[in-house]
Protein backbone atom coordinates (compact mmCIF):
# COMPACT_ATOMS: atom_id res chain seq x y z
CA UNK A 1 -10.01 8.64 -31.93
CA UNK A 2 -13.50 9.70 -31.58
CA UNK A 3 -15.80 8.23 -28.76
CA UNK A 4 -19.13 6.12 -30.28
CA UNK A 5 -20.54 6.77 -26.55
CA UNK A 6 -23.47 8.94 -26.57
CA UNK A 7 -23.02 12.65 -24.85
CA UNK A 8 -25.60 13.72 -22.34
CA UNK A 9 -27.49 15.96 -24.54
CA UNK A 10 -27.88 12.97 -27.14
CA UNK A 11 -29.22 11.18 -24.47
CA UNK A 12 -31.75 13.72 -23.59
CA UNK A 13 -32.87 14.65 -27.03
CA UNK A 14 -33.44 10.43 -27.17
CA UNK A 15 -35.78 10.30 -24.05
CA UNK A 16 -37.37 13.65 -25.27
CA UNK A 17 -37.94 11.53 -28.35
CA UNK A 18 -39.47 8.39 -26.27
CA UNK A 19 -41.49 10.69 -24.33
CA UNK A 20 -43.02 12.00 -27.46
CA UNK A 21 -43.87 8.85 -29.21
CA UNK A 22 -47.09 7.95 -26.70
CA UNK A 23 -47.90 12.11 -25.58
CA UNK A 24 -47.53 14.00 -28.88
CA UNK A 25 -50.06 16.56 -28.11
CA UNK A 26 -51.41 17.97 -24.97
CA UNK A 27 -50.02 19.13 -21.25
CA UNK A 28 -47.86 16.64 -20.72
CA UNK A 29 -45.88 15.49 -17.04
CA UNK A 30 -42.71 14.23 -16.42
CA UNK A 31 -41.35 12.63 -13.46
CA UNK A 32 -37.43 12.11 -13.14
CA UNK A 33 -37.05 9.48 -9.67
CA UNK A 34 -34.03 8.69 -7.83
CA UNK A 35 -32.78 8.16 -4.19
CA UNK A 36 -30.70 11.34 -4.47
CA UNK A 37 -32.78 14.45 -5.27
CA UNK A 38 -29.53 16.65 -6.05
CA UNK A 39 -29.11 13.97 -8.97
CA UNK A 40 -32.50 13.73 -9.81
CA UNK A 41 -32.87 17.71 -10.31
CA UNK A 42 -29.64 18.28 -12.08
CA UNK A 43 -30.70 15.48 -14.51
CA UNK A 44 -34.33 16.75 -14.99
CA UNK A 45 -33.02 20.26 -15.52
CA UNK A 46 -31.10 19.02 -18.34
CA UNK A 47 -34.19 17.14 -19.84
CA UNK A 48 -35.65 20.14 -19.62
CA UNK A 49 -33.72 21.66 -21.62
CA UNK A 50 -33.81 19.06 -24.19
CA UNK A 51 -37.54 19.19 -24.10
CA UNK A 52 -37.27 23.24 -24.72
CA UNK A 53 -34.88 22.58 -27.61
CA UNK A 54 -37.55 21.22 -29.67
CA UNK A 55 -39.71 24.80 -28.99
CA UNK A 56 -41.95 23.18 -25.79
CA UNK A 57 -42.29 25.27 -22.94
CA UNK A 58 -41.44 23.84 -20.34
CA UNK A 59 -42.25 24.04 -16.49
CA UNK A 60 -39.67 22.98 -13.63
CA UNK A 61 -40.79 21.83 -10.65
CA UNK A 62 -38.78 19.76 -7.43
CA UNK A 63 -40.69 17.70 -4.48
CA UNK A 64 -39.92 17.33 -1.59
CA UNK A 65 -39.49 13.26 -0.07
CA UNK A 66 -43.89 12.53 0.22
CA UNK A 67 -45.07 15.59 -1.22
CA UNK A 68 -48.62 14.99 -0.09
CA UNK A 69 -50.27 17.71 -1.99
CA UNK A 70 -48.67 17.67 -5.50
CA UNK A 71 -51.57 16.69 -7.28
CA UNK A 72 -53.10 19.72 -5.81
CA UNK A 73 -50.61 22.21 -5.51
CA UNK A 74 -48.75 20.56 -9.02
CA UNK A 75 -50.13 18.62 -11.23
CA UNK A 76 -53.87 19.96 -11.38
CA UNK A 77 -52.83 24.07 -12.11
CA UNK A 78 -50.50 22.63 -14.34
CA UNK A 79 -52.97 20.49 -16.66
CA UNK A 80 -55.64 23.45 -15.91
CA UNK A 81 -52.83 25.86 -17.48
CA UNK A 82 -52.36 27.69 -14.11
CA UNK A 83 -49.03 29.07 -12.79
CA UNK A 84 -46.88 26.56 -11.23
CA UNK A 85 -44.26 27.91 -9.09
CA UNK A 86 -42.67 30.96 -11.33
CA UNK A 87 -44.15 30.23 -14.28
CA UNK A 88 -47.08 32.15 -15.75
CA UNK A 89 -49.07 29.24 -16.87
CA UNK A 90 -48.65 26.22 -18.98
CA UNK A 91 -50.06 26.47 -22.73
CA UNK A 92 -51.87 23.95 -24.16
CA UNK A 93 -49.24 22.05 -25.05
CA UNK A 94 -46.14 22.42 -22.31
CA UNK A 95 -44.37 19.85 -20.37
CA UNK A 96 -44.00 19.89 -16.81
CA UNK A 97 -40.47 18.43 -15.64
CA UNK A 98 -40.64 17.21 -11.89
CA UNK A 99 -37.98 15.97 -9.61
CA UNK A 100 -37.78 14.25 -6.54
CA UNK A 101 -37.14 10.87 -4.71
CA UNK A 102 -40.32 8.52 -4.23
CA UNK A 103 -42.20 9.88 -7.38
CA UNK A 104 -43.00 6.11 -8.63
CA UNK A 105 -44.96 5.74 -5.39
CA UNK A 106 -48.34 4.29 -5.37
CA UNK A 107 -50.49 7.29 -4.53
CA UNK A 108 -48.82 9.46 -7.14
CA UNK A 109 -47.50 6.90 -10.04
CA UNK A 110 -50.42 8.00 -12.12
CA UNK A 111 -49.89 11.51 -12.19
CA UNK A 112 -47.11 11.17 -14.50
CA UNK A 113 -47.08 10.60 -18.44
CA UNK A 114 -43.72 9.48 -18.65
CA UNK A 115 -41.18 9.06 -15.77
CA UNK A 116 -37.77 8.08 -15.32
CA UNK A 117 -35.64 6.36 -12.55
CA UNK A 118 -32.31 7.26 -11.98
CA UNK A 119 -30.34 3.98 -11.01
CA UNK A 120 -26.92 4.89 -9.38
CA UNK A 121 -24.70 2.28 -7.96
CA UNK A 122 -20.95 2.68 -6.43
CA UNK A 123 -18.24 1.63 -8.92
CA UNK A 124 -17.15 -2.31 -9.52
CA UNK A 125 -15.24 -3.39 -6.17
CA UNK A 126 -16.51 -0.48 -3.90
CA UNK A 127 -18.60 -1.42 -0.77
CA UNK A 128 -21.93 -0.92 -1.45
CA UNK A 129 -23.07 1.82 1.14
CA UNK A 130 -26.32 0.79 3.95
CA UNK A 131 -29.36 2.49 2.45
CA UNK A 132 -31.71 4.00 4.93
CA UNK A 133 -35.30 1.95 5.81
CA UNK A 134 -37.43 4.31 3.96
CA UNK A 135 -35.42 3.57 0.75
CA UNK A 136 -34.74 -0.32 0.95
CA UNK A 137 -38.72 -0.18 1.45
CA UNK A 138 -39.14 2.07 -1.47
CA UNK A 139 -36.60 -0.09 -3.53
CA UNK A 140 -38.41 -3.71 -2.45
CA UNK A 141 -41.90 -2.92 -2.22
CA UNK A 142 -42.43 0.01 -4.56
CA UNK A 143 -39.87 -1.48 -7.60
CA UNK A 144 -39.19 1.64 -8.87
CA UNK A 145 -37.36 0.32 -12.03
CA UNK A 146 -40.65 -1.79 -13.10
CA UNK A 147 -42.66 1.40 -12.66
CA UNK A 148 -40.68 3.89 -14.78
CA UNK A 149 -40.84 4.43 -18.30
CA UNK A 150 -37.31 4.44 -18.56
CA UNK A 151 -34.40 3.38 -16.61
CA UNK A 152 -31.42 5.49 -16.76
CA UNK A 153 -27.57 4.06 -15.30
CA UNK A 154 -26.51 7.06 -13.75
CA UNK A 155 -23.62 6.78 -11.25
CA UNK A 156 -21.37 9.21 -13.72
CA UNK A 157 -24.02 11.90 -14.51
CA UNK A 158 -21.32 13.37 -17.27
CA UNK A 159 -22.10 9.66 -19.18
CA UNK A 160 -25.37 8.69 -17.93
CA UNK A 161 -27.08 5.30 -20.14
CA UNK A 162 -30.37 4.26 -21.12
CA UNK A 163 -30.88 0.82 -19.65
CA UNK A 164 -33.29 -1.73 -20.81
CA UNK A 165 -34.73 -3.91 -17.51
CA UNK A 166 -35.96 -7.76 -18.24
CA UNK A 167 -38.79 -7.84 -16.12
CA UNK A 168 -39.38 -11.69 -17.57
């Protein structure tokens, strides 16, 4: 019997889709959020792909935890068509993939187009594991999952799910 669930590329392709609906044209950022930065990178690697399906280019980039300078060292070459990292500069209209953990942070929220948080939590009757300071901080004061574009249930990357938050 064939599965109705959606496969991981679908589900790329789909937020490739959303992303494109508000930033058709133009050099265009994308920030992929989570507490775990391995998860966060393997995920935006696969977006990236998605978005380089479709004919994009597409630049990869990963932060480290309060990358102070990103709008300097990231963001601005990028949007001025510059090299970022190993790329050889971003035409007119690329997309620039980031990764990271803290990327719906105040001081660099704005920077992105179109983000996504990556929501993991332990399976039904596990014991929820003690998060560090800096991340029950980031969780309560920050609200990552208001702040995204998108919120994304990944605790089994190989079936990750769009989730819709009610904010109400």
């Amino acid at each position: 019997m064939a599965s109705t669930e959606n496969t991981v590329p679908e589900l790329q392709r789909s937020l490739r889709d959303l992303m494109r609906q508000n930033s058709r044209a133009g050099r265009v950022v994308v920030a992929v959020d989570a507490l775990d930065a391995d998860s966060a990178g393997s995920f935006a690697d696969a977006f990236a792909a998605a978005v380089g399906e479709e004919g994009t280019a597409v630049v990869r980039a990963s932060l480290a935890d309060h990358a102070d300078d990103v709008r300097e060292s990231v963001v601005a070459p990028f949007r001025a068509g510059e090299p970022v990292g190993d790329s050889a500069g971003a035409p007119a209209d690329a997309v620039l993939v980031v990764s990271g953990r803290f990327l719906h942070a105040p001081e660099v929220r704005g920077l992105w187009n179109f983000s996504i948080w990556l929501e993991s939590n332990p399976p039904i009757g596990a014991p929820r594991p003690e998060l560090p300071d800096a991340e029950k901080r980031y969780l309560r004061t920050v609200r990552p999952k208001a702040a995204a574009s998108v919120i994304v249930e990944n605790s089994d990357p190989a079936h990750p799910v769009q989730v819709f938050g009610d904010f109400c």
